[in-house]
Protein backbone atom coordinates (compact mmCIF):
# COMPACT_ATOMS: atom_id res chain seq x y z
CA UNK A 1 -109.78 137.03 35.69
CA UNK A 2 -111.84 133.82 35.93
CA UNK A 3 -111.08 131.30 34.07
CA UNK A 4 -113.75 130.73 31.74
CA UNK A 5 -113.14 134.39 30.74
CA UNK A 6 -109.26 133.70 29.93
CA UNK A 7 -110.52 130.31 27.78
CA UNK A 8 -113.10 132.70 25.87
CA UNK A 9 -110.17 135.56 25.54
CA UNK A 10 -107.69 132.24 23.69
CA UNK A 11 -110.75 131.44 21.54
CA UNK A 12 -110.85 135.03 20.43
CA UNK A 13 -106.87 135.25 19.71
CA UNK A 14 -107.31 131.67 17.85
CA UNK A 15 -109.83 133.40 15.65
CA UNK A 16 -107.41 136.65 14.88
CA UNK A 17 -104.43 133.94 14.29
CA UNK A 18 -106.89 132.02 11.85
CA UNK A 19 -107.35 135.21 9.99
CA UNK A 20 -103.56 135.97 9.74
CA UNK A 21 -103.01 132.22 8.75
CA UNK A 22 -105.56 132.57 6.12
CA UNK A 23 -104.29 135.71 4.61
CA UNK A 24 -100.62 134.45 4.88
CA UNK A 25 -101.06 131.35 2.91
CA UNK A 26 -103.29 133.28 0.28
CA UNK A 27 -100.56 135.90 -0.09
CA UNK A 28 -97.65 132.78 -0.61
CA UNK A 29 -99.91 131.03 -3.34
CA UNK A 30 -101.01 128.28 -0.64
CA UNK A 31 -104.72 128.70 -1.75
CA UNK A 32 -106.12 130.23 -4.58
CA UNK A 33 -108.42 133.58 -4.29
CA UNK A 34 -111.55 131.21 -4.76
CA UNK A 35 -110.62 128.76 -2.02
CA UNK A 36 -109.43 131.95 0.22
CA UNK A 37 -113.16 133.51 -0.17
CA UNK A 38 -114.50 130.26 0.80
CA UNK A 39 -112.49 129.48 3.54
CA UNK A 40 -112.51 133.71 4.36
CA UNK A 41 -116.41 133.65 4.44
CA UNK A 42 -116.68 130.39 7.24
CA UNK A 43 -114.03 131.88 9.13
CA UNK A 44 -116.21 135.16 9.29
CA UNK A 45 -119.03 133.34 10.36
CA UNK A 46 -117.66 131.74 12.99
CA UNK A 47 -116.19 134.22 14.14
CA UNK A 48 -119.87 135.45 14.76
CA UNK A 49 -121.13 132.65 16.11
CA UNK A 50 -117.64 132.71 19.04
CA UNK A 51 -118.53 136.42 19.83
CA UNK A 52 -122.20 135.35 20.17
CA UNK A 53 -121.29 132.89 22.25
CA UNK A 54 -118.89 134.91 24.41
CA UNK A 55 -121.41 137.88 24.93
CA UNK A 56 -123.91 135.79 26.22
CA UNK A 57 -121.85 133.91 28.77
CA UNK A 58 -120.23 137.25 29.54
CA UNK A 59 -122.95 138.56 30.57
């Protein structure tokens, strides 16, 4: 595996972390369910914008 594929393959697992951190802290009363929505909706977006990326420079 090249190398720029295993960097793009840790930015995917840092996004799936995020989303575990998010809904961890939500679930322990860290953030409140407006904050998490917030926070839930950038995540999702980008999350988009990394799996744009990565299709395009994965040809």
């Amino acid at each position: 595996m090249r190398e720029k594929e295993i960097k793009n393959l840790q930015d995917l697992s840092a996004q799936a972390e995020t989303e575990y951190l998010i809904d961890f802290s939500k679930r322990l009363g860290y953030i409140s369910e407006k904050d998490y929505e917030e926070i839930e909706l950038l995540r999702c977006e980008a999350g988009k914008l990394l799996w744009s990326f990565y299709k395009k420079i994965a040809g």
